[in-house]
N, C-alpha and C. Protein backbone atom coordinates (compact mmCIF):
# COMPACT_ATOMS: atom_id res chain seq x y z
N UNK A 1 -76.92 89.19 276.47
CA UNK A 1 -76.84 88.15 275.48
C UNK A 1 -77.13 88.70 274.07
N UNK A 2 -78.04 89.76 273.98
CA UNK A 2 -78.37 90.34 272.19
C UNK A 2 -77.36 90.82 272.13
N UNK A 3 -76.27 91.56 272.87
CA UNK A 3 -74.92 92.24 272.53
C UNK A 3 -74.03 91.48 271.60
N UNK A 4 -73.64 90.01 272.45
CA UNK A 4 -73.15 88.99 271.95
C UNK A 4 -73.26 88.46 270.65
N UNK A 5 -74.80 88.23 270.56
CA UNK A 5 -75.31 87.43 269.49
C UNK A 5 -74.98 88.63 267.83
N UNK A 6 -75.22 89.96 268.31
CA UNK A 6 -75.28 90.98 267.27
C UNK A 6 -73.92 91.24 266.90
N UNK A 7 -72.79 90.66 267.92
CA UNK A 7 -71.60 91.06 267.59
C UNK A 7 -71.15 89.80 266.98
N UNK A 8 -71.65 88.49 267.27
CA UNK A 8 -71.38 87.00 266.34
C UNK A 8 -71.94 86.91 265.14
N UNK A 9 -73.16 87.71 264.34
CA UNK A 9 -73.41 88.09 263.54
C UNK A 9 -72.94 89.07 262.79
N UNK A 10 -72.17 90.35 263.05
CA UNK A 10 -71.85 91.34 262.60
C UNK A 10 -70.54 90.82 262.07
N UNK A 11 -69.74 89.95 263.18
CA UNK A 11 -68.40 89.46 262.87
C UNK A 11 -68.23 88.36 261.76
N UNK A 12 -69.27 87.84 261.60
CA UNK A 12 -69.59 86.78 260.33
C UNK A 12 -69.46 87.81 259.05
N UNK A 13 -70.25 88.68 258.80
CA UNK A 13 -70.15 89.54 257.65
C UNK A 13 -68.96 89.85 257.44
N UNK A 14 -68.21 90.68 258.41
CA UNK A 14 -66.95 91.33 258.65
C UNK A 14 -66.37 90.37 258.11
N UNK A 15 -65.84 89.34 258.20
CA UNK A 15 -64.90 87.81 257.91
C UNK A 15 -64.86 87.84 256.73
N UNK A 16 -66.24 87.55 256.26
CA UNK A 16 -66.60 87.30 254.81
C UNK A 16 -66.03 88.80 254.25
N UNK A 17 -66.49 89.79 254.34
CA UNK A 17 -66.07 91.10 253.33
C UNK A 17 -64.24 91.22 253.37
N UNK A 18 -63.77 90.58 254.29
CA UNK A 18 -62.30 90.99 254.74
C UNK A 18 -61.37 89.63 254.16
N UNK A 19 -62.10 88.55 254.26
CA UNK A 19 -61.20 87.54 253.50
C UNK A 19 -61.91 86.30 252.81
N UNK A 20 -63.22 86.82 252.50
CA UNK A 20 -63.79 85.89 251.78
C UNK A 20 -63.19 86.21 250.22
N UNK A 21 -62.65 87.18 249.94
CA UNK A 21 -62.31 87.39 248.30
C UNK A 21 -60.59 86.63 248.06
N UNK A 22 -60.07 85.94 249.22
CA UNK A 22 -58.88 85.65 249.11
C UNK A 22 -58.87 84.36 248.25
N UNK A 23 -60.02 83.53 247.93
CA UNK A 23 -60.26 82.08 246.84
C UNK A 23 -60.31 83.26 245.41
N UNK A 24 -60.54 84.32 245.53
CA UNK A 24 -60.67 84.69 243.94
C UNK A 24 -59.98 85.95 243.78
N UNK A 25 -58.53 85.28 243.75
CA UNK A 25 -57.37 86.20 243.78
C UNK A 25 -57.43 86.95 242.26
N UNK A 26 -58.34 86.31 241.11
CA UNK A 26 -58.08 86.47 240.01
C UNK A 26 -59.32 88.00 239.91
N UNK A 27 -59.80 87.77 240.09
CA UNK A 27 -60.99 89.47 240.46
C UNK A 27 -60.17 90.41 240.40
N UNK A 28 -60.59 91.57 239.92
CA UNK A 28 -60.16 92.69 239.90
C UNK A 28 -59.93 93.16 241.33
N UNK A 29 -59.08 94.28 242.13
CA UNK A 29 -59.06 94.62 243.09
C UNK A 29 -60.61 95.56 243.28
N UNK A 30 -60.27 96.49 242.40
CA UNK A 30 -61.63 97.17 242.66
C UNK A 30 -62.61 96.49 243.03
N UNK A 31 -63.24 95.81 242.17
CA UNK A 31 -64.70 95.01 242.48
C UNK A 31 -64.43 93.83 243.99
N UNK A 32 -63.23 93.45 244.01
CA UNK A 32 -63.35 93.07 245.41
C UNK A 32 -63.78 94.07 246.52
N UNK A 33 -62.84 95.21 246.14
CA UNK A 33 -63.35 96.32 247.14
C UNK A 33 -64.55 96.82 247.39
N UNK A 34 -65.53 97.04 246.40
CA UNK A 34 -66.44 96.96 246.23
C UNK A 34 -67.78 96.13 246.97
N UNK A 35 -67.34 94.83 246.47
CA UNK A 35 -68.24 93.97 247.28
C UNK A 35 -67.77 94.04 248.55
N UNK A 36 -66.73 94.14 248.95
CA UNK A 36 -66.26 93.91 250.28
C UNK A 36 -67.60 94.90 250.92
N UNK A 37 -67.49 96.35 250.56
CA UNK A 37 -67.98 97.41 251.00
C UNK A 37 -69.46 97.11 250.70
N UNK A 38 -69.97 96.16 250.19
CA UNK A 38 -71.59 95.85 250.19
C UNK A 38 -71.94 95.05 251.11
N UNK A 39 -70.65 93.97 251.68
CA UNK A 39 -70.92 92.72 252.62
C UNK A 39 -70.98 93.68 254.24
N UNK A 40 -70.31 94.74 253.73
CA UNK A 40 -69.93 95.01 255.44
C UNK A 40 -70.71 95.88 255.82
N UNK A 41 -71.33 96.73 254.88
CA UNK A 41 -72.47 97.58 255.38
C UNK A 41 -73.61 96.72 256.37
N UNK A 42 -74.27 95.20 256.41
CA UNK A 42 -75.16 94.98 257.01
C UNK A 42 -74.01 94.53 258.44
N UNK A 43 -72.77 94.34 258.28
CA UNK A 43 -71.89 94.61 259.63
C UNK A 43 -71.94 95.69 260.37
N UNK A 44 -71.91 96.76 259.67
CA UNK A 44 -72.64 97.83 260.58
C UNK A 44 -73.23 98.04 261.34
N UNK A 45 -74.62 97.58 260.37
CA UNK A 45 -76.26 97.69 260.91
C UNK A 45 -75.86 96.85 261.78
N UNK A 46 -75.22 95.87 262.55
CA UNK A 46 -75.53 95.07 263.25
C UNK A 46 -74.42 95.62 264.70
N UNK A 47 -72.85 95.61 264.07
CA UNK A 47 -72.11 96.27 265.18
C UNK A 47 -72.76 97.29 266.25
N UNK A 48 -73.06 98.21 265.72
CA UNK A 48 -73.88 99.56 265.99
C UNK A 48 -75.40 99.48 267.40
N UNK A 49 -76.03 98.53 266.75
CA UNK A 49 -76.84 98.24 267.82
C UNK A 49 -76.24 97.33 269.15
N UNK A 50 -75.42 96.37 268.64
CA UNK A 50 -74.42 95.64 269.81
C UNK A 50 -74.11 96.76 270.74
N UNK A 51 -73.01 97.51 270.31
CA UNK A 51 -72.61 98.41 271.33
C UNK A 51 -73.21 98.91 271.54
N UNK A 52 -74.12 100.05 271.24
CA UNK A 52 -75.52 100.52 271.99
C UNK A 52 -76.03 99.41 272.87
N UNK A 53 -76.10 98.64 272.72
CA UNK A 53 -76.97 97.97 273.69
C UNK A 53 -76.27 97.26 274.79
N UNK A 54 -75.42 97.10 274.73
CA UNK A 54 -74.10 96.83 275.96
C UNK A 54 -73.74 97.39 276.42
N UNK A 55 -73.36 98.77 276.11
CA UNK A 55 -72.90 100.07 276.57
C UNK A 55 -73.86 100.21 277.80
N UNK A 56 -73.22 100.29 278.90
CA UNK A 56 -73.69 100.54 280.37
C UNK A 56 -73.44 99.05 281.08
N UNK A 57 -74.17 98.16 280.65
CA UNK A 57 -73.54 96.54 280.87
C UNK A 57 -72.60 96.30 281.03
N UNK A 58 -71.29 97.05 279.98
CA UNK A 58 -69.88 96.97 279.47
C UNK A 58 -69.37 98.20 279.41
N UNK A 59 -67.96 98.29 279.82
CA UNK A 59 -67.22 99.73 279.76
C UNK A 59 -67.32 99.50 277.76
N UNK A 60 -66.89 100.73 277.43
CA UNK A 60 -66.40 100.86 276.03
C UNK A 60 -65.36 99.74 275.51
N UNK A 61 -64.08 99.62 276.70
CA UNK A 61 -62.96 98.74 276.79
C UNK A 61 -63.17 97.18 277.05
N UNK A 62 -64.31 96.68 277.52
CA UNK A 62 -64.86 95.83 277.92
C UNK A 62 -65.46 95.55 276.03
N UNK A 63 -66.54 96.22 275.85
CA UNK A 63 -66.95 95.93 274.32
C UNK A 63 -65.79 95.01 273.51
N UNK A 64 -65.25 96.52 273.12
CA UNK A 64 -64.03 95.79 272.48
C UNK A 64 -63.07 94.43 272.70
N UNK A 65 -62.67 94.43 273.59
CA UNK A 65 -62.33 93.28 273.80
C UNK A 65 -62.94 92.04 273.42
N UNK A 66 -64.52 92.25 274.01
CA UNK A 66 -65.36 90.87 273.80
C UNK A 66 -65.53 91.30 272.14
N UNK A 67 -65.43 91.63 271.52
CA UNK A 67 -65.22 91.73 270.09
C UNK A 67 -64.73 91.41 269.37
N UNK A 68 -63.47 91.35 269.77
CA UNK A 68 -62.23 91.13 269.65
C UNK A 68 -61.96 89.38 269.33
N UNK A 69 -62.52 88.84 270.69
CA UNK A 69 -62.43 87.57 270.98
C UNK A 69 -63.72 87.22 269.85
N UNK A 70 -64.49 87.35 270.00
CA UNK A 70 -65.84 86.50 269.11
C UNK A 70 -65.33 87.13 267.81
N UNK A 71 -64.71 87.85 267.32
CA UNK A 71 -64.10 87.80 266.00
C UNK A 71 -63.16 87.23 265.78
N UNK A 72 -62.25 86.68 266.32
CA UNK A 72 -61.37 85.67 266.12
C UNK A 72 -61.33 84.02 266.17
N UNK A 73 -62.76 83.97 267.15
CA UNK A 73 -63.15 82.75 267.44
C UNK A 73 -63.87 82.67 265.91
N UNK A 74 -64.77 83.60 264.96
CA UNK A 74 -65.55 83.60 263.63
C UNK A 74 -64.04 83.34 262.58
N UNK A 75 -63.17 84.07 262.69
CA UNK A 75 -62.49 83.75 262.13
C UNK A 75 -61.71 82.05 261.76
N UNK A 76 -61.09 82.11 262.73
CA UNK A 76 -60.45 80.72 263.14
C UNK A 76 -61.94 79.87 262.67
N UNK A 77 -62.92 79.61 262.60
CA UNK A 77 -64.36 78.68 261.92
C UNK A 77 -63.85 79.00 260.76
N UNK A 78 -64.14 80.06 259.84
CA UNK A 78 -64.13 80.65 258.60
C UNK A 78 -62.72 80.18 257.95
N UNK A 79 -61.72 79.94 258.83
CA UNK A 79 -60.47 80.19 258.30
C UNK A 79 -60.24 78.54 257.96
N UNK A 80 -60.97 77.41 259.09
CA UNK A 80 -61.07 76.32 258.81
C UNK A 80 -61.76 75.46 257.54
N UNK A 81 -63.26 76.31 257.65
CA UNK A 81 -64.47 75.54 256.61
C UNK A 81 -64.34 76.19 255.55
N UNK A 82 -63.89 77.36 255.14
CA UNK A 82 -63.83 77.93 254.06
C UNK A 82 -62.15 78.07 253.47
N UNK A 83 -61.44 78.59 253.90
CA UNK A 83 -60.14 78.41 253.53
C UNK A 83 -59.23 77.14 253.57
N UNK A 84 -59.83 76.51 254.59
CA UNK A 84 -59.09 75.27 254.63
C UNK A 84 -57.84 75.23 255.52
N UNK A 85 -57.54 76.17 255.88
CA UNK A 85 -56.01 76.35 256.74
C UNK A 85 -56.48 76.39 258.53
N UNK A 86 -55.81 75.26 258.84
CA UNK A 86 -56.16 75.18 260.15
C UNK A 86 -55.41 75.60 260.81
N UNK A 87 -55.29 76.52 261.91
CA UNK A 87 -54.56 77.24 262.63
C UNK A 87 -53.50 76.61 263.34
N UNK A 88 -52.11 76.92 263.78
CA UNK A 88 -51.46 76.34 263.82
C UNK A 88 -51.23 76.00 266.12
N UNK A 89 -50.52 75.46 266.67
CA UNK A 89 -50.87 75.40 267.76
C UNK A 89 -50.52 76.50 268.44
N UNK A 90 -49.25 77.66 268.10
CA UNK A 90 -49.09 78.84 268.71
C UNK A 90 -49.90 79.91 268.41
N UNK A 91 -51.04 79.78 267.06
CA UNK A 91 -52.06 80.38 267.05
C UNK A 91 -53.34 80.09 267.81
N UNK A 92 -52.91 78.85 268.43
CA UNK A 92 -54.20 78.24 269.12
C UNK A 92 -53.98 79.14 270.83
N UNK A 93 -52.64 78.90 270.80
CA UNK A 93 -52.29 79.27 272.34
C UNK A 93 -52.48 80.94 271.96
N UNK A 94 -52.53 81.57 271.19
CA UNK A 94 -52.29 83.01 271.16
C UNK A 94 -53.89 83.23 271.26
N UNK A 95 -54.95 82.08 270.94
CA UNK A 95 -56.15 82.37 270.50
C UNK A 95 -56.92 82.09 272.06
N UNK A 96 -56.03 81.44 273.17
CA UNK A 96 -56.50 80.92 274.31
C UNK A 96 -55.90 82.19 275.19
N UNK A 97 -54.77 82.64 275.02
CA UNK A 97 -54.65 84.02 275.80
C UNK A 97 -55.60 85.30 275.11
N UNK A 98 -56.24 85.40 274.19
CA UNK A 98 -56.83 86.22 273.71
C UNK A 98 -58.38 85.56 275.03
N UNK A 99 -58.95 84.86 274.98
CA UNK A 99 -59.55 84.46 275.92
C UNK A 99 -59.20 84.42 277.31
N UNK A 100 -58.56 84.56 277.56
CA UNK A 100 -58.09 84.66 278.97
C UNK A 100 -58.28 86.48 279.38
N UNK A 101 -57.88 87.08 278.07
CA UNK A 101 -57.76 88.67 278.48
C UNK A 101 -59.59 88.85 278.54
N UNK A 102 -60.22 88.19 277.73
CA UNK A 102 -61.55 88.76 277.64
C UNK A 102 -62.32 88.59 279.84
N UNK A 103 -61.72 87.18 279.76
CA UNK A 103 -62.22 87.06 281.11
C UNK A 103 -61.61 87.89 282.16
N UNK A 104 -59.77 88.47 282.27
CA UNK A 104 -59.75 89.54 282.79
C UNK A 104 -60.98 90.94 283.18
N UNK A 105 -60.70 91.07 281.82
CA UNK A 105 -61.55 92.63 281.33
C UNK A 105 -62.85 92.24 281.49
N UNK A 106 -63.41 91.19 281.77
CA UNK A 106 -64.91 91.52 281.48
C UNK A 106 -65.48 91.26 283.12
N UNK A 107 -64.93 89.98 283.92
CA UNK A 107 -65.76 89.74 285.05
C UNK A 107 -65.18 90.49 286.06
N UNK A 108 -63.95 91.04 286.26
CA UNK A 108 -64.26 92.04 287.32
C UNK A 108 -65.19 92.68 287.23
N UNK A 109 -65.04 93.41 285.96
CA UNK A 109 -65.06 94.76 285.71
C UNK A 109 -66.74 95.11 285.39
N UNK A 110 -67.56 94.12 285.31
CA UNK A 110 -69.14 94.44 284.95
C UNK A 110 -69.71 94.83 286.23
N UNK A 111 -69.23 94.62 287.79
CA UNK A 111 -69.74 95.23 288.73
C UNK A 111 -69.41 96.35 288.70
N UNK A 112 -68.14 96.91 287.84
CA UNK A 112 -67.78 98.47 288.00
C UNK A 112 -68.55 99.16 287.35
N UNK A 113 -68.75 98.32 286.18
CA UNK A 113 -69.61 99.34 285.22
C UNK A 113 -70.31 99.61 285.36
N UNK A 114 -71.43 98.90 286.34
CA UNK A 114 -72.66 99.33 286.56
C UNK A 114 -72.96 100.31 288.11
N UNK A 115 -71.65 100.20 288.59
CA UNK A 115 -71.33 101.52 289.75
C UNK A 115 -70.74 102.30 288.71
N UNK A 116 -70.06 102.20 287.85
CA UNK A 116 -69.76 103.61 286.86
C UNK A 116 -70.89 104.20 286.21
N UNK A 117 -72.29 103.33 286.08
CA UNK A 117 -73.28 103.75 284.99
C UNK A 117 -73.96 105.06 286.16
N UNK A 118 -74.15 104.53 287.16
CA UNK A 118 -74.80 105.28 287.94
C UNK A 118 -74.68 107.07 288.46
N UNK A 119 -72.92 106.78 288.52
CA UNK A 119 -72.62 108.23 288.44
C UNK A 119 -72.46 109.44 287.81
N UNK A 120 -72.31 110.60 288.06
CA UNK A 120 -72.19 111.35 287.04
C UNK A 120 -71.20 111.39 285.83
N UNK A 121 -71.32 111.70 284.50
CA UNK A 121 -70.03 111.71 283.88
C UNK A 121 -68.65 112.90 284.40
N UNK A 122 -67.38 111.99 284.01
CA UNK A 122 -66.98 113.26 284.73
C UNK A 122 -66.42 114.65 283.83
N UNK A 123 -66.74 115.22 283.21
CA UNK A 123 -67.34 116.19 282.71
C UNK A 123 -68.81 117.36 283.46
N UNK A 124 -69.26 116.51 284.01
CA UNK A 124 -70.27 117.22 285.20
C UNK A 124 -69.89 117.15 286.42
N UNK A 125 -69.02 116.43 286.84
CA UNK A 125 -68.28 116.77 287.79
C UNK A 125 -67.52 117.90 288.35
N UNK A 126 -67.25 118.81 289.30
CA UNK A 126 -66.66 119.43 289.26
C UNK A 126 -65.43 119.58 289.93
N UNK A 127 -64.28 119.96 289.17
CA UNK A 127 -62.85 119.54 289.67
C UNK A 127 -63.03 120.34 291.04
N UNK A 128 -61.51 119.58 291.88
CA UNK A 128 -61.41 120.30 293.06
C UNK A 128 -60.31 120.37 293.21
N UNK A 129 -59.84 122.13 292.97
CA UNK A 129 -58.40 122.42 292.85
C UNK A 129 -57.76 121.96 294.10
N UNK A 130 -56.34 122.13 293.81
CA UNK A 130 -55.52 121.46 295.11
C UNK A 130 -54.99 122.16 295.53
N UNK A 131 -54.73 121.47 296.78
CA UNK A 131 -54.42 122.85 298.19
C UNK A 131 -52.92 123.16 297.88
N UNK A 132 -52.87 124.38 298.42
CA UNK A 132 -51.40 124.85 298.70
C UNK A 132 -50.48 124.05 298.89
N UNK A 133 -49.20 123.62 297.93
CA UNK A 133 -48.09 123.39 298.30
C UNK A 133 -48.69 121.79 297.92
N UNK A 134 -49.76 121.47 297.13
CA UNK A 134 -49.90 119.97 296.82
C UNK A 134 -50.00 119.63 294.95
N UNK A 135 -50.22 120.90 294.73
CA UNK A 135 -50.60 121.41 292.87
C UNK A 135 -49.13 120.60 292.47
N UNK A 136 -49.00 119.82 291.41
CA UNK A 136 -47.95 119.33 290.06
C UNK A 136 -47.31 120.50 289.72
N UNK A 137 -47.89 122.01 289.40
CA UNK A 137 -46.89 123.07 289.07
C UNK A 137 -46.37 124.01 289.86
N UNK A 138 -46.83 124.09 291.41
CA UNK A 138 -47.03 125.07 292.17
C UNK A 138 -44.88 125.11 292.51
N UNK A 139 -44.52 126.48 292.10
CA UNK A 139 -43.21 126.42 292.51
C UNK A 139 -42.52 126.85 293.64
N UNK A 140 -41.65 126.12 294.56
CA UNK A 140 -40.84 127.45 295.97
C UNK A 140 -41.94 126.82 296.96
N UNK A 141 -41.57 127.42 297.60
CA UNK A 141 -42.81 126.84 299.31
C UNK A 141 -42.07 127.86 300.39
């Protein structure tokens, strides 16, 4: 649940630095850029510990995804109360298969992860060449 919450927080900043400057089209680009790059630094601080702290809970691919989704769900809020543009219904349906993939990717797959956490990486593993006449390059027989 702190994964979640740090990534619904992180994604709030993110929103704001990425399209909160779109009401003040009249700003210089620079200084939008600018602030953008002051709003998103505490997105960082916050992304950063999310995935650290999910990581083993969640594949890498798993993260993302649920990221994915709770940033679009921040968006679509943001895009309502602050911009005013309410999403349209094939963005709604595109915003309900974006949810649908999270539940793919996430509830199989958290029993794997935690039989994946357990084993070795495979990098410490050690390969096991293949037998005669079974090798991808082995030529003639």
């Amino acid at each position: 649940m702190r994964t979640v919450i740090l990534l619904i927080l992180s994604n709030l900043f993110m929103t704001v630095a990425w399209y909160g400057h779109l009401k003040f089209r009249h700003a210089p680009l620079l200084v939008v850029i600018l602030l953008s790059w002051l709003i998103a630094l505490p997105e960082y601080s916050l992304q950063v510990p999310a995935n650290r702290i999910g990581y083993g809970q969640f594949t890498a691919p798993q993260l993302k995804i649920i990221q994915e989704a709770i940033s679009i769900t921040v968006f679509v809020i943001f895009s309502i109360l602050y911009l005013r543009e309410v999403p349209t219904w094939r963005a709604g349906l595109a915003f309900l298969l974006i949810f649908l993939a999270v539940a793919i990717a996430v509830y199989p797959g958290k029993v794997q992860a935690a039989k994946n956490s357990t084993q070795k990486p495979p990098s410490a593993q050690r390969p096991v060449p293949p037998q005669s006449g079974q090798g991808p390059l082995e030529v003639g027989g």
